[in-house]
PDB file of N, CA and C in Angstrom:
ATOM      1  N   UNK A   1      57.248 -97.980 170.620  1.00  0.00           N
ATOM      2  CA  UNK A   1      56.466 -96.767 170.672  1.00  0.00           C
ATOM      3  C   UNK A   1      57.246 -95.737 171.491  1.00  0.00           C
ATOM      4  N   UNK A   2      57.418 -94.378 171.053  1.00  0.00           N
ATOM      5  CA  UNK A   2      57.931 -93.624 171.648  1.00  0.00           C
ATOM      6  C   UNK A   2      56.933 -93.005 172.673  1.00  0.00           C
ATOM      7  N   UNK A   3      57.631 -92.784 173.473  1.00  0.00           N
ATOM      8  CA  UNK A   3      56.746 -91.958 174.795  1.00  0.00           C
ATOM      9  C   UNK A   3      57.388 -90.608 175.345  1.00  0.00           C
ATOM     10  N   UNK A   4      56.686 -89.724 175.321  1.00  0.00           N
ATOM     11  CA  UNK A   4      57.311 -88.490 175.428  1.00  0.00           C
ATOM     12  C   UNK A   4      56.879 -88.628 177.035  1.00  0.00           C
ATOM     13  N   UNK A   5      57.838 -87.814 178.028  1.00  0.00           N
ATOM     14  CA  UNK A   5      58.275 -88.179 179.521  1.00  0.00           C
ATOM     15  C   UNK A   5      58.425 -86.847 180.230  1.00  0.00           C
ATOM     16  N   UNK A   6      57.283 -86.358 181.102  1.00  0.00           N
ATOM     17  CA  UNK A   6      57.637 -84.955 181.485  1.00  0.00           C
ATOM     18  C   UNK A   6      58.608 -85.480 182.972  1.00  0.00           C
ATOM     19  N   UNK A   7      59.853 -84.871 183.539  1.00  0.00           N
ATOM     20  CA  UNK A   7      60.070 -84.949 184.781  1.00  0.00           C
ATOM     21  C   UNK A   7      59.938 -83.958 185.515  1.00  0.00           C
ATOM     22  N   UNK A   8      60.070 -84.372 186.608  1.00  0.00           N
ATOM     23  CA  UNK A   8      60.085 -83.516 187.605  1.00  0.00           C
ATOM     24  C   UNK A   8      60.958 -83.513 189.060  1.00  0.00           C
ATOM     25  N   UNK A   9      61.267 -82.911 189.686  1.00  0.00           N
ATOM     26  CA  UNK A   9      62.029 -82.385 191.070  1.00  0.00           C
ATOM     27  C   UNK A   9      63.023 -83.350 190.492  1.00  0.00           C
ATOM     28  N   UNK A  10      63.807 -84.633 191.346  1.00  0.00           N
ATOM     29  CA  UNK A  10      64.897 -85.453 191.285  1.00  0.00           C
ATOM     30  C   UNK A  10      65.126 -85.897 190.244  1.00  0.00           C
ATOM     31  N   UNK A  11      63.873 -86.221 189.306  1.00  0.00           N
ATOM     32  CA  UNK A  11      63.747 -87.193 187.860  1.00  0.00           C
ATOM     33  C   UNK A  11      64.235 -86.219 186.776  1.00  0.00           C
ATOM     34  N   UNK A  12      63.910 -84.905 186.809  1.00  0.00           N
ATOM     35  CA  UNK A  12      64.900 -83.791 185.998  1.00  0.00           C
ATOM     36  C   UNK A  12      65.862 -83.790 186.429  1.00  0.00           C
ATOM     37  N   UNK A  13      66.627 -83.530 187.468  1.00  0.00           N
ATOM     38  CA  UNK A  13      67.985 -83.753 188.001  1.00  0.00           C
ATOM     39  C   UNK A  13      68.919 -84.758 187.130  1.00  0.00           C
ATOM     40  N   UNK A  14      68.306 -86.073 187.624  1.00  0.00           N
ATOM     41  CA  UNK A  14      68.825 -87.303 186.941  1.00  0.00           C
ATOM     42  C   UNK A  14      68.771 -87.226 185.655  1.00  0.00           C
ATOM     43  N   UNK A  15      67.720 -86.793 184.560  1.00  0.00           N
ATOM     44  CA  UNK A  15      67.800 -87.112 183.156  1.00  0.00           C
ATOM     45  C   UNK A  15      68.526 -85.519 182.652  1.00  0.00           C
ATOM     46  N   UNK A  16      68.667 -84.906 183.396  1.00  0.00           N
ATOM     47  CA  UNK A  16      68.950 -83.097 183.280  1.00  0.00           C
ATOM     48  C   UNK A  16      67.990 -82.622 181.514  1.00  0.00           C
ATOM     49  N   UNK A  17      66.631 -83.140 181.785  1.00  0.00           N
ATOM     50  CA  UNK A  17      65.901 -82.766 180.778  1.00  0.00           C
ATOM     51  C   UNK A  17      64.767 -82.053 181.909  1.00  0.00           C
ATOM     52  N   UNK A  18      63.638 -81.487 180.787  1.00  0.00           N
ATOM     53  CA  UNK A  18      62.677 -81.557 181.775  1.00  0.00           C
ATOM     54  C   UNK A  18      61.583 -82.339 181.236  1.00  0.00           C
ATOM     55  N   UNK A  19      61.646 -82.851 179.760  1.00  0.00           N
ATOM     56  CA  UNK A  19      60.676 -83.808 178.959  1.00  0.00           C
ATOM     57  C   UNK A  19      62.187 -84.833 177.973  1.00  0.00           C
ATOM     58  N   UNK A  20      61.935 -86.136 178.457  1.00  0.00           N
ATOM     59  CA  UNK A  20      62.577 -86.916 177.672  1.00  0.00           C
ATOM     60  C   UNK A  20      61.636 -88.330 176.742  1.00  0.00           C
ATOM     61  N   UNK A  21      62.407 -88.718 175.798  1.00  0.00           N
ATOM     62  CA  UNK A  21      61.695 -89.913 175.192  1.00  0.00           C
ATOM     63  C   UNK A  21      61.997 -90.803 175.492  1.00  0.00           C
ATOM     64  N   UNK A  22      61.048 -91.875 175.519  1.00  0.00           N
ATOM     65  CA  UNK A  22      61.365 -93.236 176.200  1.00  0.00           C
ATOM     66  C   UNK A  22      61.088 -94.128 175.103  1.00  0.00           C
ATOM     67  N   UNK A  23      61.536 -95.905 175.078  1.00  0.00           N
ATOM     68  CA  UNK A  23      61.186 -96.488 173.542  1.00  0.00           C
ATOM     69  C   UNK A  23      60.434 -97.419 174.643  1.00  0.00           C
ATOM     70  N   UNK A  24      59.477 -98.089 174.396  1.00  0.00           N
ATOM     71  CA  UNK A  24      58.581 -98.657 175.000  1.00  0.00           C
ATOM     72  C   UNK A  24      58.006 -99.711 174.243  1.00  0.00           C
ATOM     73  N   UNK A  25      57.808-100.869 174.611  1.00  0.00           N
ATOM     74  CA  UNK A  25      56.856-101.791 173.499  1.00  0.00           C
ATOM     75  C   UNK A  25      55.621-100.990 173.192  1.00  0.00           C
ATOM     76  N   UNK A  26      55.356-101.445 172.650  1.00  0.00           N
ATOM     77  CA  UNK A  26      53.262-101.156 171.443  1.00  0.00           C
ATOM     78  C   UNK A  26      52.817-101.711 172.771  1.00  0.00           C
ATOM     79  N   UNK A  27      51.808-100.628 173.184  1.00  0.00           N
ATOM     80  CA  UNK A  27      50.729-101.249 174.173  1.00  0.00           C
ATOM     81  C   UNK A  27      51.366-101.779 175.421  1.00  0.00           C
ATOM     82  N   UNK A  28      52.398-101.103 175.802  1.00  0.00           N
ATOM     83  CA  UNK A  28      53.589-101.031 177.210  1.00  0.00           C
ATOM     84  C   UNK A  28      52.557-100.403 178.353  1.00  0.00           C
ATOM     85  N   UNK A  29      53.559-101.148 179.461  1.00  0.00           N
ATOM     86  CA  UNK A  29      53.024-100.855 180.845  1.00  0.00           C
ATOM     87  C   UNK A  29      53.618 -99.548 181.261  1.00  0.00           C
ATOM     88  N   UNK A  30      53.275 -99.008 182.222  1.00  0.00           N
ATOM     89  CA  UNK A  30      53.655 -98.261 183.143  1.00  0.00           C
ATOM     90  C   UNK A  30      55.001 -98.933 184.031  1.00  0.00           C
ATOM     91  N   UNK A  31      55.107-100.356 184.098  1.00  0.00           N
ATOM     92  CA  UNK A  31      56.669-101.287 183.979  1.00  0.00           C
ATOM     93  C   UNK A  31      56.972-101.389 182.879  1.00  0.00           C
ATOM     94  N   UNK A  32      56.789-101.654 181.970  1.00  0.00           N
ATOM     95  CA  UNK A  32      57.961-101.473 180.617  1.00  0.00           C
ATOM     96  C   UNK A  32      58.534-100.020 180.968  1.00  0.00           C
ATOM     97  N   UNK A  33      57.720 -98.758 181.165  1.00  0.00           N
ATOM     98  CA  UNK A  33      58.666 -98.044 181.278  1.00  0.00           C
ATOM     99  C   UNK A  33      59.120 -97.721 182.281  1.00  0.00           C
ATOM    100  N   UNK A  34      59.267 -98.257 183.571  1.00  0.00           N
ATOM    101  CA  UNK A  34      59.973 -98.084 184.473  1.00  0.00           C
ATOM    102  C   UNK A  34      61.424 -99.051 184.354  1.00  0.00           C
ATOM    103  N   UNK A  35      61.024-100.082 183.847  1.00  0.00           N
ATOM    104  CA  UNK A  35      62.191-101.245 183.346  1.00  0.00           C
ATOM    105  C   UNK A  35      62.673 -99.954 182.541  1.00  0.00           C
ATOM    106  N   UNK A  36      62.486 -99.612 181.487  1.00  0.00           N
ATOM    107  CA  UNK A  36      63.250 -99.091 180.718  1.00  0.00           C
ATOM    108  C   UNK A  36      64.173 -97.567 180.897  1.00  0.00           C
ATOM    109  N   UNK A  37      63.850 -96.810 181.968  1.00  0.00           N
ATOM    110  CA  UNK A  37      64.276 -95.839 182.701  1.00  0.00           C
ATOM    111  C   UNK A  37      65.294 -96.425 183.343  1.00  0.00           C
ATOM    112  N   UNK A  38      65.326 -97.633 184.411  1.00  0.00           N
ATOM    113  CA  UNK A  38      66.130 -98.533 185.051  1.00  0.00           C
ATOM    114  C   UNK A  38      67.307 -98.193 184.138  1.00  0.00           C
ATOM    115  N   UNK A  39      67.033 -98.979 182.598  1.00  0.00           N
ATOM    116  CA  UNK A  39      67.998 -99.346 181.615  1.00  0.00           C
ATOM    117  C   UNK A  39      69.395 -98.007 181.318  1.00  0.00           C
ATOM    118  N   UNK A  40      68.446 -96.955 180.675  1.00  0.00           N
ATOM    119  CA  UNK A  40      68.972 -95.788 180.608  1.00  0.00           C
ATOM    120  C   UNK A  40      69.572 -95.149 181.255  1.00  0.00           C
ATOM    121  N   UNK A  41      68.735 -94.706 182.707  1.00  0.00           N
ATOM    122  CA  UNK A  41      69.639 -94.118 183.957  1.00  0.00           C
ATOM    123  C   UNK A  41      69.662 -94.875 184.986  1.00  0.00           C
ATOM    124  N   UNK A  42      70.750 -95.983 185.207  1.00  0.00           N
ATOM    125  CA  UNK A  42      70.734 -96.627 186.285  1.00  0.00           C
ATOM    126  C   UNK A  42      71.094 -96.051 187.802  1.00  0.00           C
ATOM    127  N   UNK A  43      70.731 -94.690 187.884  1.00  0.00           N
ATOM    128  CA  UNK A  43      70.237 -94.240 189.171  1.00  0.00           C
ATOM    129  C   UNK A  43      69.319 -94.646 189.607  1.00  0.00           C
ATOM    130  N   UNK A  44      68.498 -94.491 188.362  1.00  0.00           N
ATOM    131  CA  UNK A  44      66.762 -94.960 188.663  1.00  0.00           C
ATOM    132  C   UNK A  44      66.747 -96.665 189.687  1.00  0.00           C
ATOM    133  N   UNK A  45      67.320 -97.548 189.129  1.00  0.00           N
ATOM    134  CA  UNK A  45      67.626 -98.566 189.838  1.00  0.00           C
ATOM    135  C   UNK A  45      67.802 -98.873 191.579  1.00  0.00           C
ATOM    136  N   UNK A  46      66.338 -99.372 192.079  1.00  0.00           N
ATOM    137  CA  UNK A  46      66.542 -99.361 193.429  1.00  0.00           C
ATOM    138  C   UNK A  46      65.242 -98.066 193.299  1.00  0.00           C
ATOM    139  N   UNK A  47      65.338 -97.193 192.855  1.00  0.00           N
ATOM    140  CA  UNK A  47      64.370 -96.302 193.556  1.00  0.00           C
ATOM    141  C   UNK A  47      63.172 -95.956 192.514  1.00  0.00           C
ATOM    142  N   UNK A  48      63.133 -96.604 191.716  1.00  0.00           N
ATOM    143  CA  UNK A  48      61.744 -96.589 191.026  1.00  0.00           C
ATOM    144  C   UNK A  48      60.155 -96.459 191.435  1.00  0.00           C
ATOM    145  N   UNK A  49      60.499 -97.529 192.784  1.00  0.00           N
ATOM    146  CA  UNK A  49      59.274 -97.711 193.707  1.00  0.00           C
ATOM    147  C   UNK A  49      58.647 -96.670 194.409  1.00  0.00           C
ATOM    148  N   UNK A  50      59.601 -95.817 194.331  1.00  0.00           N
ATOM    149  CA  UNK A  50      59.379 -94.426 195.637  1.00  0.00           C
ATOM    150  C   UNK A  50      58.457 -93.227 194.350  1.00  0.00           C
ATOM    151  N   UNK A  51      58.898 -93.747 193.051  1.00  0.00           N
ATOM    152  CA  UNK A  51      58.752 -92.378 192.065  1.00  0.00           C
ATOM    153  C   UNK A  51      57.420 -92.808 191.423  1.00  0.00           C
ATOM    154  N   UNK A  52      56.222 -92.254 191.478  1.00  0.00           N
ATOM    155  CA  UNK A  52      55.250 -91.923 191.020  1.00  0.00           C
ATOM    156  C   UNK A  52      55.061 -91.715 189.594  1.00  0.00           C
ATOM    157  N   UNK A  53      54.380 -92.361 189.036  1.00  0.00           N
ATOM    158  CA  UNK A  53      54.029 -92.449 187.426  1.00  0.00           C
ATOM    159  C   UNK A  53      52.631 -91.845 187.592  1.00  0.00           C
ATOM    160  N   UNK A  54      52.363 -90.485 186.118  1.00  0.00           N
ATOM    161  CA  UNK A  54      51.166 -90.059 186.329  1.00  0.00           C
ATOM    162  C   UNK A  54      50.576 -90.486 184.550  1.00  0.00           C
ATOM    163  N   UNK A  55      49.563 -90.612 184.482  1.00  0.00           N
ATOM    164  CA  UNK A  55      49.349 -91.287 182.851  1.00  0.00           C
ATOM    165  C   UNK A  55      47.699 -90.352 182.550  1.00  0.00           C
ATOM    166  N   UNK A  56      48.100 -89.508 181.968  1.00  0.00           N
ATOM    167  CA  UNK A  56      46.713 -88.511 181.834  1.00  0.00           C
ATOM    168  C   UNK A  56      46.498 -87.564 183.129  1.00  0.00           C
ATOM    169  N   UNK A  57      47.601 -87.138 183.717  1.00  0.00           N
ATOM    170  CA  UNK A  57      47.753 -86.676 185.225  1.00  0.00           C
ATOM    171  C   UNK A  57      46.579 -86.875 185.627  1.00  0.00           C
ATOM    172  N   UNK A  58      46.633 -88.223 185.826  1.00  0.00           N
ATOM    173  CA  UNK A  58      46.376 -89.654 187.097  1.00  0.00           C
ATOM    174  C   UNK A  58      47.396 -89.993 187.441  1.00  0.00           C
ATOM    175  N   UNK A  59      47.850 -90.438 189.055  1.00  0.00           N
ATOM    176  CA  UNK A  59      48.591 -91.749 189.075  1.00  0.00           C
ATOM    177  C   UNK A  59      48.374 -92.944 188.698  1.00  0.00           C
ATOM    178  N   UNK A  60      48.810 -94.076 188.266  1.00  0.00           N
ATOM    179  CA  UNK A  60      49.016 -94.801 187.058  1.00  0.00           C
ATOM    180  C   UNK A  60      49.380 -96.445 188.147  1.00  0.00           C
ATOM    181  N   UNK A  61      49.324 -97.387 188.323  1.00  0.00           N
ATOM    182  CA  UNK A  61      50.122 -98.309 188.746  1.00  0.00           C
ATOM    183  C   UNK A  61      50.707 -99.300 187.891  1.00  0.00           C
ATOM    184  N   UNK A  62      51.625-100.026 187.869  1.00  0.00           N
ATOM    185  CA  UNK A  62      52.342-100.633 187.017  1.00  0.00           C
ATOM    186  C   UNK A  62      51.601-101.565 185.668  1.00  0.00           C
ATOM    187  N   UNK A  63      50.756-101.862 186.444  1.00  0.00           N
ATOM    188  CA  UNK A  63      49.432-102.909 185.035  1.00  0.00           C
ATOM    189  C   UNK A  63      48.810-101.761 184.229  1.00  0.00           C
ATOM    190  N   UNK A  64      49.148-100.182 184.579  1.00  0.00           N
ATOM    191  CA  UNK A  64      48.252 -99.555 183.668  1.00  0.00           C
ATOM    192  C   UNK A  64      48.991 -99.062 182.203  1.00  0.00           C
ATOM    193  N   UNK A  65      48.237 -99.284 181.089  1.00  0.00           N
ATOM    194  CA  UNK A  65      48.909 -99.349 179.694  1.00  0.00           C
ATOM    195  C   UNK A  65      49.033 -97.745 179.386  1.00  0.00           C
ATOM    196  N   UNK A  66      49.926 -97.651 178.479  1.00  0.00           N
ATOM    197  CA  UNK A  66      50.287 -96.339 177.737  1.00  0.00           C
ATOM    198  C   UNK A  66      50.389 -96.096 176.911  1.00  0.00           C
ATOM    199  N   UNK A  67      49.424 -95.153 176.474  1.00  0.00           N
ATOM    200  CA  UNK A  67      48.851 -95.387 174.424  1.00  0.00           C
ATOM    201  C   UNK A  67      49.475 -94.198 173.872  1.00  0.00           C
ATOM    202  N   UNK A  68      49.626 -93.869 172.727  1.00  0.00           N
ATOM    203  CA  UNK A  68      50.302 -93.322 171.955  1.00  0.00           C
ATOM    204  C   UNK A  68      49.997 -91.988 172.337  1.00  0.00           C
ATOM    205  N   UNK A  69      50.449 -90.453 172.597  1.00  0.00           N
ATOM    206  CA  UNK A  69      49.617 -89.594 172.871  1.00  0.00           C
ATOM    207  C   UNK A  69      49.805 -89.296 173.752  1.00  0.00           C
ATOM    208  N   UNK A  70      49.577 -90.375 174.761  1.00  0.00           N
ATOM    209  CA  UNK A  70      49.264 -89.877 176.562  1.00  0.00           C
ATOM    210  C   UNK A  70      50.211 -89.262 177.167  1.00  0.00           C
ATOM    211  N   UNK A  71      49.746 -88.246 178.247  1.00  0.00           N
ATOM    212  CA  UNK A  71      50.852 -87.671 178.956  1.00  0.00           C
ATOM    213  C   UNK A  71      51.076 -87.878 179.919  1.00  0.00           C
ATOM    214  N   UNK A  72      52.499 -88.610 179.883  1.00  0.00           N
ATOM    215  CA  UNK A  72      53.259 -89.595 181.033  1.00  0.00           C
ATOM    216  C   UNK A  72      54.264 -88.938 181.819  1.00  0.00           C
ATOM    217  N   UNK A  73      54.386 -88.614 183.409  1.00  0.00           N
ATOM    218  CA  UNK A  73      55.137 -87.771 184.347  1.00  0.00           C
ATOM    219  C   UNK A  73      55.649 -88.516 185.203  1.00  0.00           C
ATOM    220  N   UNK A  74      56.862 -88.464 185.713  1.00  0.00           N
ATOM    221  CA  UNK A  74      57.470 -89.317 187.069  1.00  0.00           C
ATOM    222  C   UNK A  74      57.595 -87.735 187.795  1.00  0.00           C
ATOM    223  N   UNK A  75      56.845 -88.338 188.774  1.00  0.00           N
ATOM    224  CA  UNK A  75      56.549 -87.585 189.864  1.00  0.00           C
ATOM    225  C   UNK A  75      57.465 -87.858 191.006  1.00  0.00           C
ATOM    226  N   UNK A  76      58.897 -87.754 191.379  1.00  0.00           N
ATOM    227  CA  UNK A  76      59.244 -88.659 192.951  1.00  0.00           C
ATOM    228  C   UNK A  76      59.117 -87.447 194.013  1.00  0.00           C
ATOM    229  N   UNK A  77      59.348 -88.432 195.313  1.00  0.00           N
ATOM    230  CA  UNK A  77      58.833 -87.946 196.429  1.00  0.00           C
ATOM    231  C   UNK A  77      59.570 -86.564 196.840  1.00  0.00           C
ATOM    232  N   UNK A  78      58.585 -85.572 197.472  1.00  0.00           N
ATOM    233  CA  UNK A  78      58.958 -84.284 197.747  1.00  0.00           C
ATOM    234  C   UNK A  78      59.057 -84.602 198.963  1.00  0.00           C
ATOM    235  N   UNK A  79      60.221 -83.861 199.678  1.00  0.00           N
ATOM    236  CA  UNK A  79      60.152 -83.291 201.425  1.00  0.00           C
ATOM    237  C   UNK A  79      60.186 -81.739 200.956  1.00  0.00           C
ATOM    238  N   UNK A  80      60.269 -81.649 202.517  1.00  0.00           N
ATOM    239  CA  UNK A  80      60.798 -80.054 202.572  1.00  0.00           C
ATOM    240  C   UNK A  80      59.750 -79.646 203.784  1.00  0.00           C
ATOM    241  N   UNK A  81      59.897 -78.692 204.511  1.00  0.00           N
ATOM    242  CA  UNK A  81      59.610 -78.215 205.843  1.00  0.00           C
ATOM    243  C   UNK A  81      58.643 -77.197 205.490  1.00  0.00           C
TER     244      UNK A  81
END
């Protein structure tokens, strides 16, 4: 299943998109697609944990599924003063 992928702050940086597609199993986790980001940009690797998945802008935790449609965001962490 394709999953269309909005990024944002670092996660656009890294994919230098600002919406990318992801291939995901039928009825995939919120970890299938973090595994699968891993795969693609192995920056992601190591810092997945820090980056925020939003699924219907909700945050999302890894057991939560992702249906055809939905709008899926990696959110990672902001600083700044």
């Amino acid at each position: 299943m394709q999953v269309r992928l909005k990024c944002f702050a670092w996660a656009r940086e890294v994919t230098g998109e600002e919406e990318i597609s992801v291939e995901i199993p039928e009825g995939g986790t919120v970890a299938d697609l973090r595994a699968r980001l891993e795969e693609r940009f192995p920056v992601f690797a190591g810092r997945m944990e820090s980056i925020a998945v939003s699924v219907n802008q909700e945050f999302s935790g890894d057991k939560a599924r992702i249906r055809p449609g939905d709008e899926v965001a990696l959110i990672p962490p902001i600083s700044g003063g």
